[in-house]
N, C-alpha and C. Protein backbone atom coordinates (compact mmCIF):
# COMPACT_ATOMS: atom_id res chain seq x y z
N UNK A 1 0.84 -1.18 0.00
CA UNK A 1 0.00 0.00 0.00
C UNK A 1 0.88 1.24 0.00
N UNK A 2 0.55 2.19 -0.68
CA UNK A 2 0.65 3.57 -0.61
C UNK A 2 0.06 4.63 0.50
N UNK A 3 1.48 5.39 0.50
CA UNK A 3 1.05 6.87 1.71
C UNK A 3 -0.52 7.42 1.75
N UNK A 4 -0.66 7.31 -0.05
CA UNK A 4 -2.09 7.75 0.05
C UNK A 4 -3.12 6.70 0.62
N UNK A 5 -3.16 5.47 -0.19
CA UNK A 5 -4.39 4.79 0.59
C UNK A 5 -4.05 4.72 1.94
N UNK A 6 -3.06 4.82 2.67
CA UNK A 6 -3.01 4.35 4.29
C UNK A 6 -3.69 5.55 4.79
N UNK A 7 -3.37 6.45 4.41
CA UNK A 7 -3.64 7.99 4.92
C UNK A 7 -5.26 8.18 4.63
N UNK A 8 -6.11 7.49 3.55
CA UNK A 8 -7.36 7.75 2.90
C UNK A 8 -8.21 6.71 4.02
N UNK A 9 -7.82 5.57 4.35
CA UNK A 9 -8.04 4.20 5.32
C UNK A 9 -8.39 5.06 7.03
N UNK A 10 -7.16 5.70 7.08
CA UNK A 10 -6.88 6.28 8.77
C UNK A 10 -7.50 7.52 8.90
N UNK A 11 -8.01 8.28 7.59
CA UNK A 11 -9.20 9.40 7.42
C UNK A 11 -10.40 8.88 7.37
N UNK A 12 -10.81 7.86 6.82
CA UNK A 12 -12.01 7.30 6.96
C UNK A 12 -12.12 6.59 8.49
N UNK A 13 -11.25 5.75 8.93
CA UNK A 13 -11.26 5.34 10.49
C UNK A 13 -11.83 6.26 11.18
N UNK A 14 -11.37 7.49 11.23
CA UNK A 14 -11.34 8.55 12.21
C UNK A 14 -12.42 9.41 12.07
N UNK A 15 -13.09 9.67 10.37
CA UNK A 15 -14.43 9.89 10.79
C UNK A 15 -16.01 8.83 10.93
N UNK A 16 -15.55 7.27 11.16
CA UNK A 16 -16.57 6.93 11.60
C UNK A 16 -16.38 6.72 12.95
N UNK A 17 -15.07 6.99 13.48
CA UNK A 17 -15.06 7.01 14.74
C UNK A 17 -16.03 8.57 15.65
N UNK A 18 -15.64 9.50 15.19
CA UNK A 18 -16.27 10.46 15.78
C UNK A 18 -17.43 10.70 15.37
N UNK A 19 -18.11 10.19 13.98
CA UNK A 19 -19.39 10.23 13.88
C UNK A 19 -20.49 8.83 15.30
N UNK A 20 -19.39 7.90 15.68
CA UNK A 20 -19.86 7.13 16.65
C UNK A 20 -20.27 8.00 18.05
N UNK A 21 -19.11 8.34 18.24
CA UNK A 21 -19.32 9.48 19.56
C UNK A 21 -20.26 10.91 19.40
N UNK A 22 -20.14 11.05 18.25
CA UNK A 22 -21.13 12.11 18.28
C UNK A 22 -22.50 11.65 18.16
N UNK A 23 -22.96 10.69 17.66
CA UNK A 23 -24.40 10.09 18.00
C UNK A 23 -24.45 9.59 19.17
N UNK A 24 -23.78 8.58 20.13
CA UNK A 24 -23.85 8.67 21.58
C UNK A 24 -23.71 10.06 22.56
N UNK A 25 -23.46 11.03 21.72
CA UNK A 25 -23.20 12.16 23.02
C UNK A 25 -24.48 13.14 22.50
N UNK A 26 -25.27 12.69 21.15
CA UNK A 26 -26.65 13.68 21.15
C UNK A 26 -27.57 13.19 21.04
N UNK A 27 -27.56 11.62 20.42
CA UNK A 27 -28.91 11.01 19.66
C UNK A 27 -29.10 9.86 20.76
N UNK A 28 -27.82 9.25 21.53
CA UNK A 28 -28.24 8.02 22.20
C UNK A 28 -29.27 8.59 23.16
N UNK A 29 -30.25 7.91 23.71
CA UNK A 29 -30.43 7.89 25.02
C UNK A 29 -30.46 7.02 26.07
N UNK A 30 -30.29 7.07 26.90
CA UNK A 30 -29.76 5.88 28.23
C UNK A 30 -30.29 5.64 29.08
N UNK A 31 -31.51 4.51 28.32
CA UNK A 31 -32.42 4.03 29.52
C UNK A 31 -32.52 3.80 31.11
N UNK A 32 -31.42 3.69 31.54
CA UNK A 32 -30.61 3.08 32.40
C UNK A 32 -31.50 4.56 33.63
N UNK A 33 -31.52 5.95 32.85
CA UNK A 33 -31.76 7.08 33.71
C UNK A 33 -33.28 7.02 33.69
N UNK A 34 -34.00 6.35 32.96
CA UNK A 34 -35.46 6.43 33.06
C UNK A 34 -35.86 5.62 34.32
N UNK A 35 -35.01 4.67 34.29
CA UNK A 35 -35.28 3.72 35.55
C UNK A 35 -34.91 3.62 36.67
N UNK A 36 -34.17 4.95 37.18
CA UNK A 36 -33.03 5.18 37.89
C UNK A 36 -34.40 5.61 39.06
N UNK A 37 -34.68 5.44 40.20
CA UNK A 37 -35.69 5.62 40.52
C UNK A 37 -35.79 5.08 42.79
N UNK A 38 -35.66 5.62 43.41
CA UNK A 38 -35.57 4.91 44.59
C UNK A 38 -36.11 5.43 45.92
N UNK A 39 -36.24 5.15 46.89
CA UNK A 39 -37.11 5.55 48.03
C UNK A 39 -35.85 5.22 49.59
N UNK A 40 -36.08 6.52 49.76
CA UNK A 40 -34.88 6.53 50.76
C UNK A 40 -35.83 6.76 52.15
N UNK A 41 -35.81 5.89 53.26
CA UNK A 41 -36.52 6.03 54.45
C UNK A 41 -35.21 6.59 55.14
N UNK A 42 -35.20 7.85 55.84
CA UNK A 42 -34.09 8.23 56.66
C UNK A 42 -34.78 7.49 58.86
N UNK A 43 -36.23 7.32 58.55
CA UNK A 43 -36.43 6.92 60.00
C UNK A 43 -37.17 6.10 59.36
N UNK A 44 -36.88 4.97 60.23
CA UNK A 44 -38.25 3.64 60.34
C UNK A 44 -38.87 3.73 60.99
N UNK A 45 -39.87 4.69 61.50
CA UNK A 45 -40.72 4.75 62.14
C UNK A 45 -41.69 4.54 61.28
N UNK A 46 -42.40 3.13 61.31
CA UNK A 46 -43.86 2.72 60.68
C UNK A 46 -44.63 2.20 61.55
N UNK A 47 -46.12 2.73 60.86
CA UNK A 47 -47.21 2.41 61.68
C UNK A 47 -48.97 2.51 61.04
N UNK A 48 -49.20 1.61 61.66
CA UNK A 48 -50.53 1.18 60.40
C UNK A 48 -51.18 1.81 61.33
N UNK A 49 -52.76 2.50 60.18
CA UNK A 49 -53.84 2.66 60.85
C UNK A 49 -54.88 2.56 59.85
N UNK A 50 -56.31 2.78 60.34
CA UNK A 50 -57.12 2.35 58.92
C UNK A 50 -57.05 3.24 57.71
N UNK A 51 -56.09 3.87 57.92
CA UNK A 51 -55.90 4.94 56.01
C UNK A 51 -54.98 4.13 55.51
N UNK A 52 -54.31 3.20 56.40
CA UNK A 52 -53.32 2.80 55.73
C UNK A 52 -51.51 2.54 56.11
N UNK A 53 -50.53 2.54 56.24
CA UNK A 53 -49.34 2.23 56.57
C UNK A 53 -49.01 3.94 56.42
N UNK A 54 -48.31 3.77 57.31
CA UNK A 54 -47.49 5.72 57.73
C UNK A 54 -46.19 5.59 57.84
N UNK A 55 -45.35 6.34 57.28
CA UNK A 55 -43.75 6.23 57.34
C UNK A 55 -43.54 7.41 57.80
N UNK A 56 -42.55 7.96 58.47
CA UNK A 56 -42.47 9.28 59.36
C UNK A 56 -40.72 9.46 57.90
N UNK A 57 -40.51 10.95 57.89
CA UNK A 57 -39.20 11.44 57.16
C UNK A 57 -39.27 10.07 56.35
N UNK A 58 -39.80 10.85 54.74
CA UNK A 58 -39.61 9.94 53.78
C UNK A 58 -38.90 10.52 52.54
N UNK A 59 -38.55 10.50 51.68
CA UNK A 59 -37.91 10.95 50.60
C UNK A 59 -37.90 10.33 49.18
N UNK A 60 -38.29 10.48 48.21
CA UNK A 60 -38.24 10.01 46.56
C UNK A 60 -37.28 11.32 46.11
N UNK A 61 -36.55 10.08 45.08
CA UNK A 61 -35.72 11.16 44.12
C UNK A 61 -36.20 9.97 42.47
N UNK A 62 -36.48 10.75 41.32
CA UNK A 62 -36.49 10.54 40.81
C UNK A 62 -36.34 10.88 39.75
N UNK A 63 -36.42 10.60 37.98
CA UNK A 63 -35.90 11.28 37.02
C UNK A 63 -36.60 10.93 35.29
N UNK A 64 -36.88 12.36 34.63
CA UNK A 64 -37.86 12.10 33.64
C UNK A 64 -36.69 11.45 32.45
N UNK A 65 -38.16 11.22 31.82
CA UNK A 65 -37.56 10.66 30.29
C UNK A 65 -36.13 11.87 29.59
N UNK A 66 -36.06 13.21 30.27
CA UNK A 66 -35.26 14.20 29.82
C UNK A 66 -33.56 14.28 30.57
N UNK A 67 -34.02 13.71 31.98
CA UNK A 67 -32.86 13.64 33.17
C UNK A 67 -33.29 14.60 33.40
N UNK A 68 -34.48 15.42 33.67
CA UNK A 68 -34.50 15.93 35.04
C UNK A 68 -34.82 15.71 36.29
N UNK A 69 -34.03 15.97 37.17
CA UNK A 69 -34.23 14.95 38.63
C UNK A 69 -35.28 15.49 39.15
N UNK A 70 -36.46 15.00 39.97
CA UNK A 70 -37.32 15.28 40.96
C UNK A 70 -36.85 15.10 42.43
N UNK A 71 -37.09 15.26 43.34
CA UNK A 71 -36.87 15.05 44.72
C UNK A 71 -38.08 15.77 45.57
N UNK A 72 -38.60 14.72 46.18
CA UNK A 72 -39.46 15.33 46.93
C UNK A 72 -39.08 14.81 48.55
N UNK A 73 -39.59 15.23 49.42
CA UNK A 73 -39.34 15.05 51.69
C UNK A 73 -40.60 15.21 52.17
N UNK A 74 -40.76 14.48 53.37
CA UNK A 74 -42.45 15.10 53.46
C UNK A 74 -41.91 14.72 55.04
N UNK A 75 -42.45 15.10 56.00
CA UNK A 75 -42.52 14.77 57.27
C UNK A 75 -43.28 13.27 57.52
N UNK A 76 -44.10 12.83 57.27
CA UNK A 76 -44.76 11.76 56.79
C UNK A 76 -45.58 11.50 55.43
N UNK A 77 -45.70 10.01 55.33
CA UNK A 77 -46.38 9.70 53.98
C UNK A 77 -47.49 8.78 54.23
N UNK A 78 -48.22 8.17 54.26
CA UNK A 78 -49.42 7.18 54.68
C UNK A 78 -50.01 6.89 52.89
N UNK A 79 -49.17 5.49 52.39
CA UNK A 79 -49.90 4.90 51.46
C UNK A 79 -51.45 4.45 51.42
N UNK A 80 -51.62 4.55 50.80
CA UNK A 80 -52.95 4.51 50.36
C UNK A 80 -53.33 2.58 49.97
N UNK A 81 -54.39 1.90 50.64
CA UNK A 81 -54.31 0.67 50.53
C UNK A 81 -55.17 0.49 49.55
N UNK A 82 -55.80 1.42 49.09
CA UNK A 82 -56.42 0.92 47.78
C UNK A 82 -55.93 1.09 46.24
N UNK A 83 -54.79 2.27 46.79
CA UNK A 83 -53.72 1.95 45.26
C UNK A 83 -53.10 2.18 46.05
N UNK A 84 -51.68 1.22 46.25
CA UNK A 84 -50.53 1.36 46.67
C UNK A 84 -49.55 2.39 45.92
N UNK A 85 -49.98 2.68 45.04
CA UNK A 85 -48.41 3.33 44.16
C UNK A 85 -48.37 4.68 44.69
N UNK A 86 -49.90 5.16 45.28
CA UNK A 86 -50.08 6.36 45.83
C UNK A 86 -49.61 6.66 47.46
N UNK A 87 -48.90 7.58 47.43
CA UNK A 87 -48.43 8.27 49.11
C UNK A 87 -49.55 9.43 48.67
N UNK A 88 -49.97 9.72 50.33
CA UNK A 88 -50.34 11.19 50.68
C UNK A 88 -49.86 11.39 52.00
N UNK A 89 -49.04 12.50 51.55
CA UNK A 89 -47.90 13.28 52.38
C UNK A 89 -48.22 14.23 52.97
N UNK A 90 -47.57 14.91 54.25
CA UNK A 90 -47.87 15.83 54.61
C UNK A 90 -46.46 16.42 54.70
N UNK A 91 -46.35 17.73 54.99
CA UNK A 91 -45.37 18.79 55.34
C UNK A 91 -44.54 18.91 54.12
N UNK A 92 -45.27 19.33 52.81
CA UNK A 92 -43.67 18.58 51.83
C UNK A 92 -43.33 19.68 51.20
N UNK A 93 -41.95 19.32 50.67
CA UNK A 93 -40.86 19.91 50.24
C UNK A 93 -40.55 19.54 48.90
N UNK A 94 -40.62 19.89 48.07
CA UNK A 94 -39.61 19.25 46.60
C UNK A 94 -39.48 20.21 46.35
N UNK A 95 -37.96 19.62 45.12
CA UNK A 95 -37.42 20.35 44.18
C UNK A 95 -36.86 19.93 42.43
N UNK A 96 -37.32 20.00 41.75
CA UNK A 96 -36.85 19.83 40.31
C UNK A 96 -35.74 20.38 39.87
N UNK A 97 -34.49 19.59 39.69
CA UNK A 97 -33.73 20.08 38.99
C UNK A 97 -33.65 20.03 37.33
N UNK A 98 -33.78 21.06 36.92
CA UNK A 98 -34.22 20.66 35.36
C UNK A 98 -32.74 20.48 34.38
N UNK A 99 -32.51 19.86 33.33
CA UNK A 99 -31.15 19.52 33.15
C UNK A 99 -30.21 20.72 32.48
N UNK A 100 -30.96 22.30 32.03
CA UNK A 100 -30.57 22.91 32.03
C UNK A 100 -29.84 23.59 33.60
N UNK A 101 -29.46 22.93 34.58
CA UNK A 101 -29.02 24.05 35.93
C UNK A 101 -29.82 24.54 36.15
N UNK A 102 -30.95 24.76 36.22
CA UNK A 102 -31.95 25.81 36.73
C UNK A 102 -33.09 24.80 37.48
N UNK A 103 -33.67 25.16 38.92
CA UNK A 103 -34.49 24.12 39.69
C UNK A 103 -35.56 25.09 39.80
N UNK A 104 -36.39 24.07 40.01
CA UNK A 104 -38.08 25.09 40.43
C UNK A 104 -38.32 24.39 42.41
N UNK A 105 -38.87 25.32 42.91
CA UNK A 105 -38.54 24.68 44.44
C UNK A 105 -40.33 24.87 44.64
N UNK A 106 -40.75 23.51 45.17
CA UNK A 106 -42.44 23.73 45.48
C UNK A 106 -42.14 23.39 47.07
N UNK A 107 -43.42 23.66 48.01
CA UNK A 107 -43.70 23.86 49.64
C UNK A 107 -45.49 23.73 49.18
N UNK A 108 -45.81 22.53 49.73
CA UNK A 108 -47.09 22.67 50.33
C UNK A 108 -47.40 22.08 52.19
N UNK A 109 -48.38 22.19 52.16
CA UNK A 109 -48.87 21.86 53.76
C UNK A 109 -49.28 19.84 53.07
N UNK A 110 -50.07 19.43 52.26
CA UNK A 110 -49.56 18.00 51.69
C UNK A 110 -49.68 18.19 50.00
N UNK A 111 -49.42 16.32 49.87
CA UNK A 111 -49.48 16.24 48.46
C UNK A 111 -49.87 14.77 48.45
N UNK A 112 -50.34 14.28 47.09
CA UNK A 112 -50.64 13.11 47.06
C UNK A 112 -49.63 12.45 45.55
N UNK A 113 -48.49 11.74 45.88
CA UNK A 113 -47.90 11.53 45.15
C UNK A 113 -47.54 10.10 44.55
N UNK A 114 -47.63 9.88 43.35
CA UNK A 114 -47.56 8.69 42.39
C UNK A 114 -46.42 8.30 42.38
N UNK A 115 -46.08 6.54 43.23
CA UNK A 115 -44.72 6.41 43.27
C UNK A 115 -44.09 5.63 41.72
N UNK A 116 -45.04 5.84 41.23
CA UNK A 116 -44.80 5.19 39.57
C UNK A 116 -44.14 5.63 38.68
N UNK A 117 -45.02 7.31 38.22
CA UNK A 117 -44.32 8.07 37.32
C UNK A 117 -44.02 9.23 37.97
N UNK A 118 -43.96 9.17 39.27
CA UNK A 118 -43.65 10.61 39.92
C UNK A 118 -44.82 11.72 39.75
N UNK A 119 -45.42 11.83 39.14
CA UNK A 119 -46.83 12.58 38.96
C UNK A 119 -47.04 13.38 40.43
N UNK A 120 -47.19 14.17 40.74
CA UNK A 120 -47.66 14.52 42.14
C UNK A 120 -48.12 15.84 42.47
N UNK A 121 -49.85 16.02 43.10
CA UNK A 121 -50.71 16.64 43.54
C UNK A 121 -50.01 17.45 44.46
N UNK A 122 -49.68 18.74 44.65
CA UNK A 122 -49.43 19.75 45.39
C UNK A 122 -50.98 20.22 46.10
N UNK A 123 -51.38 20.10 47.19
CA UNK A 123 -52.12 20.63 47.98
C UNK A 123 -52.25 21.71 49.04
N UNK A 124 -52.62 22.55 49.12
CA UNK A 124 -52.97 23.64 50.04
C UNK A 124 -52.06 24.18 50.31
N UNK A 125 -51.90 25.74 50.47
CA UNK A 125 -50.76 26.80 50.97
C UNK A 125 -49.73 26.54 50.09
N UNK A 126 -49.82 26.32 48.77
CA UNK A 126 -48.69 25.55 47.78
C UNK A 126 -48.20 26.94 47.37
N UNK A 127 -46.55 26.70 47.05
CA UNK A 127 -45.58 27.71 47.29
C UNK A 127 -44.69 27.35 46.18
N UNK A 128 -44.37 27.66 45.00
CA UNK A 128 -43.34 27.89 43.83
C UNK A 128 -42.61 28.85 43.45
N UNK A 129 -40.98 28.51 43.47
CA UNK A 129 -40.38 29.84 43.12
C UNK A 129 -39.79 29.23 41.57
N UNK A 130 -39.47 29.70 40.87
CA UNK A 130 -38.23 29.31 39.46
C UNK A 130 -37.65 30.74 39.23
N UNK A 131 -36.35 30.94 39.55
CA UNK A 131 -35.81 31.87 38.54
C UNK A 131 -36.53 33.52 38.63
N UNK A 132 -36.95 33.69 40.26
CA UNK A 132 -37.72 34.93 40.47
C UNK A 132 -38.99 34.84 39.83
N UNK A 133 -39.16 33.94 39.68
CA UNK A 133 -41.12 33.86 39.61
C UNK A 133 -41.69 33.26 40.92
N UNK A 134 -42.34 33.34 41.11
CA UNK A 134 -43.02 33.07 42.76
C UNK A 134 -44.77 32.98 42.33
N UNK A 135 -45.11 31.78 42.62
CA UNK A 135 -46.76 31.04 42.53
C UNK A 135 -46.85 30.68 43.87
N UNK A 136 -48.19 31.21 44.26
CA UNK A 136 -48.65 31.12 45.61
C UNK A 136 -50.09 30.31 44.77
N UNK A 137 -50.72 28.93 45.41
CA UNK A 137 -52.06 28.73 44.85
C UNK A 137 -52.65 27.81 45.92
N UNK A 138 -53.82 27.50 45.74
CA UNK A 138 -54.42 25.71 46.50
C UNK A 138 -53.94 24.75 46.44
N UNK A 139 -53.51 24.54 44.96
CA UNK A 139 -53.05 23.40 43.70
C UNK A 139 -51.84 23.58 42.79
N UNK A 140 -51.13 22.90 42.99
CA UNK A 140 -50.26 22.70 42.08
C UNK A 140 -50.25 21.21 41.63
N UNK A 141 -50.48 20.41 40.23
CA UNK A 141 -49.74 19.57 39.58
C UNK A 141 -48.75 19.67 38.76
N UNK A 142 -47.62 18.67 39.25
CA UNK A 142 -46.49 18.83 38.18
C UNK A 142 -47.01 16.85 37.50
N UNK A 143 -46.97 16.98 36.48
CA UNK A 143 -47.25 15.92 35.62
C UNK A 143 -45.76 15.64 34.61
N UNK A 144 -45.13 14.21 35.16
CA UNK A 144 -43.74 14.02 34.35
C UNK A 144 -44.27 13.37 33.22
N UNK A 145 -45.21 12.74 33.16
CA UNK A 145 -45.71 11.99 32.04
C UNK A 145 -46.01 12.90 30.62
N UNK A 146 -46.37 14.10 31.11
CA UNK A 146 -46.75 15.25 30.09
C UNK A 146 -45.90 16.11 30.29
N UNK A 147 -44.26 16.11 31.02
CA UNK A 147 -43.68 16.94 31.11
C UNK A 147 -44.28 18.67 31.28
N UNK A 148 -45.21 18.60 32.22
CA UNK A 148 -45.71 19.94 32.55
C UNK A 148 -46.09 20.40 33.87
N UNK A 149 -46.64 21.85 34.29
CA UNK A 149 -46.67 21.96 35.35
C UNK A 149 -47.83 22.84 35.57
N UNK A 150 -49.27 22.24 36.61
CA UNK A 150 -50.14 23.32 36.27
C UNK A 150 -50.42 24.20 37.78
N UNK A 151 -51.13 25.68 37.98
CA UNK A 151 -51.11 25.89 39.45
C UNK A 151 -52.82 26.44 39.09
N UNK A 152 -53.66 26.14 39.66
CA UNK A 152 -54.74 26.51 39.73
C UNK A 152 -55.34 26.56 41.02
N UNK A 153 -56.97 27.65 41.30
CA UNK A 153 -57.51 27.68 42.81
C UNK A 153 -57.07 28.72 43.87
N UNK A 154 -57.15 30.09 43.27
CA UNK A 154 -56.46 31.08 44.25
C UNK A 154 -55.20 30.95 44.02
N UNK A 155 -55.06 31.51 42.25
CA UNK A 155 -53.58 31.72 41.95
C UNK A 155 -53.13 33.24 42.39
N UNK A 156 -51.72 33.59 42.74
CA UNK A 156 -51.36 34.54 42.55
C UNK A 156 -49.68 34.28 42.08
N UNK A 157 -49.45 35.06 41.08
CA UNK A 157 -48.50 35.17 40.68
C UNK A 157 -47.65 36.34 40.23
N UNK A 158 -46.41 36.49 41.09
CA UNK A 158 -45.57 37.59 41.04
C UNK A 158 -44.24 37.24 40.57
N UNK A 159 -43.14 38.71 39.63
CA UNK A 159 -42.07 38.13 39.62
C UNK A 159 -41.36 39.97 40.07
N UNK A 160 -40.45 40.42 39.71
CA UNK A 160 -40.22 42.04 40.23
C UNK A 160 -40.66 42.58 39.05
N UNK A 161 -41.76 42.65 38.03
CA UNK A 161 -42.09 43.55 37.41
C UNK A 161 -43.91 43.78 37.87
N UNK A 162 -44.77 42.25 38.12
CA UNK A 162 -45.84 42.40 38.13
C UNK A 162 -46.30 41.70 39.43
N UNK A 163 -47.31 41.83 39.89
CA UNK A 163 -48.61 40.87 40.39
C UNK A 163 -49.71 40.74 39.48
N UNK A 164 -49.66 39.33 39.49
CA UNK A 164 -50.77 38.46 38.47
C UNK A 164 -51.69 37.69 39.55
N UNK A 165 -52.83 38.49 39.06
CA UNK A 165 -54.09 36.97 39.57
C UNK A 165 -55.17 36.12 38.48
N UNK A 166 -54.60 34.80 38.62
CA UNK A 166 -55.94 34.18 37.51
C UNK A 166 -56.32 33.20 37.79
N UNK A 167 -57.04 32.46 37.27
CA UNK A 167 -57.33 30.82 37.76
C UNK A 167 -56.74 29.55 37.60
N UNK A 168 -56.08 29.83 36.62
CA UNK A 168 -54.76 29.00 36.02
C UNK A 168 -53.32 28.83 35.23
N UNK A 169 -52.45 28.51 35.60
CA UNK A 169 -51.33 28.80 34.69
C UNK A 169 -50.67 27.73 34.34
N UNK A 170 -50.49 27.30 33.13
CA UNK A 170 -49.81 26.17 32.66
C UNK A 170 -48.22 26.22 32.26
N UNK A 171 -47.23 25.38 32.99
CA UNK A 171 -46.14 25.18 31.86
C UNK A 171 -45.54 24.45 31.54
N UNK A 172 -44.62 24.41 30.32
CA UNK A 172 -44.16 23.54 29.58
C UNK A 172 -42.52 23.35 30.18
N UNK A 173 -42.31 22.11 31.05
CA UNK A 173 -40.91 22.16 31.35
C UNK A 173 -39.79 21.90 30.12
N UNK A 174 -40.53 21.02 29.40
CA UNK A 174 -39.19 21.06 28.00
C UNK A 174 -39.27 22.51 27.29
N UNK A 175 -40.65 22.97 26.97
CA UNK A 175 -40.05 24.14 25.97
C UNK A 175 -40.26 25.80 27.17
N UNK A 176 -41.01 25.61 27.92
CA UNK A 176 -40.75 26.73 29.06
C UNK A 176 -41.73 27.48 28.56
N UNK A 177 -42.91 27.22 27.67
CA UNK A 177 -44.08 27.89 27.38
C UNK A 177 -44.94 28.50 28.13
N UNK A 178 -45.67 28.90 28.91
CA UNK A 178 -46.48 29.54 29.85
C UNK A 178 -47.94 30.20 29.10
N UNK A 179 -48.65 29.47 29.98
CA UNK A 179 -50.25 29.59 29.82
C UNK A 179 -50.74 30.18 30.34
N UNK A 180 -51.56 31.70 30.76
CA UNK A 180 -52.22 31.90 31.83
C UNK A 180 -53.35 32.40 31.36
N UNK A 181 -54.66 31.26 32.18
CA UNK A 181 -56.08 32.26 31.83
C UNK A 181 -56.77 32.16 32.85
N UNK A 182 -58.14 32.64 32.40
CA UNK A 182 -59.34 32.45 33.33
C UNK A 182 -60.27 31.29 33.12
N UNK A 183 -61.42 30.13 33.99
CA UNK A 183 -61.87 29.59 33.32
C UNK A 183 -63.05 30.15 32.89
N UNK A 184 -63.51 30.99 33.42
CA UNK A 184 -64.90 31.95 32.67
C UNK A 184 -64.52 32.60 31.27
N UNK A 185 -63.52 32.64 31.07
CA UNK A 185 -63.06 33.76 29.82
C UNK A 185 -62.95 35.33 29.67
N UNK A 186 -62.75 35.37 31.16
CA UNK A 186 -62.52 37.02 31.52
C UNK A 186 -61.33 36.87 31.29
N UNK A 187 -61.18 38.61 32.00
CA UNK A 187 -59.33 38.85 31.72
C UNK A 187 -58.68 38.44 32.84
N UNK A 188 -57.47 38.34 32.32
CA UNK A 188 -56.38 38.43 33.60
C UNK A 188 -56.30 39.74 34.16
N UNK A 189 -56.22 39.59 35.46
CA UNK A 189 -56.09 40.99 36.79
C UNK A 189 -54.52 41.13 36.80
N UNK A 190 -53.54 41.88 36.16
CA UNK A 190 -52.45 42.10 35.63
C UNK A 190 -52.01 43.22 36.61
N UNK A 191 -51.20 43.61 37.73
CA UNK A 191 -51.01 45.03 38.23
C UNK A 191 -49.45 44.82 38.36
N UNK A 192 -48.87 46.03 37.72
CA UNK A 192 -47.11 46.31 37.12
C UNK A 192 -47.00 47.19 38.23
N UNK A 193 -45.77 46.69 38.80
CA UNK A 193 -45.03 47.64 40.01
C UNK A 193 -44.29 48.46 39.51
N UNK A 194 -44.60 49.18 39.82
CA UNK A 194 -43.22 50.36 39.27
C UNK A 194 -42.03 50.48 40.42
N UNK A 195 -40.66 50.71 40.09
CA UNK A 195 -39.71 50.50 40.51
C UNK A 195 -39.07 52.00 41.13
N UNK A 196 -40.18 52.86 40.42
CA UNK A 196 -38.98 54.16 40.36
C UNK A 196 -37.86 54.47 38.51
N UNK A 197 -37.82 53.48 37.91
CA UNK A 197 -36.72 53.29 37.13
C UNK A 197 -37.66 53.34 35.62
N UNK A 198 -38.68 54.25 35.55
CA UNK A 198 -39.46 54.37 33.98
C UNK A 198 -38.40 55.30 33.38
């Protein structure tokens, strides 16, 4: 063989080599994180009553079809004996880390949460911040199955330009879309703070 074919051989090597790595580093995806999924009891304190089995300091971390991690804490959880996959929690805490670096942090008084697909009911005094947005509502669902997030029931929503009140606001965690209406078909109650800085 010749300089050229060895050289034409070790140019072709080298770009199906990096065309390999470059489809594992954008196109693969790695099931391995869909299933990645676990339940951490920090106290064994259990105890049955007729709602059902109660775990005191419980914790899920889990992670969407995208790798973004969920994590939720609750002071207690009491499964539910007529669907097990369901906890309803009280005192809870989560946080979404979304795989861009940026987390959304929820606080309710409980929640009723799906230990399946992570799905989980935010209930009463529910508290959301992302990125200087701040949702105060009744309700919050975050839905991983539909990758979305809804807050309805005595919404209010502020960030440092406005206070917003409406009945519902939808969003899109993959594309970061945002929905907000009324369900009567009135307007949104929109009031802009002024800063001093017009």
């Amino acid at each position: 063989m010749n300089n050229k074919t060895i050289f034409q051989v070790v140019l072709l090597l080298l770009v199906l080599l990096l065309s390999f790595f470059f489809y594992l580093n954008y196109f693969y995806k790695n099931d391995s994180k869909l299933a990645s999924k676990q339940i951490v009891i920090t106290n064994t304190d259990i105890s049955e009553s007729p709602d059902g089995t109660t775990i005191k300091e419980i914790l899920y971390e889990s992670y969407d079809k995208e790798g973004n991690k969920f994590i939720i804490k609750s002071k207690s959880g009491t499964f539910d004996e007529n669907e097990t996959d369901k906890i309803n929690m009280v005192n809870v805490e989560a946080k979404i880390n979304l795989r861009n670096g940026t987390f959304i942090t929820l606080v309710s008084d409980t929640a009723r949460y799906n230990s399946l697909n992570s799905n989980t009911k935010f209930i009463k005094n529910v508290k959301l911040e992302y990125l200087g947005h701040k949702i105060n509502s009744d309700n919050i669902d975050v839905i991983f199955t539909e990758s979305k997030l809804e807050a309805y029931n005595n919404l209010i929503y502020r960030n440092s330009d406005i206070n917003l009140s409406a009945d519902k606001v939808e969003l899109d965690m993959l594309t970061k879309n945002t929905k907000i209406f009324m369900f009567d078909n009135s307007r949104v109650k929109i009031i802009k703070e002024y800063n001093g800085n017009n």
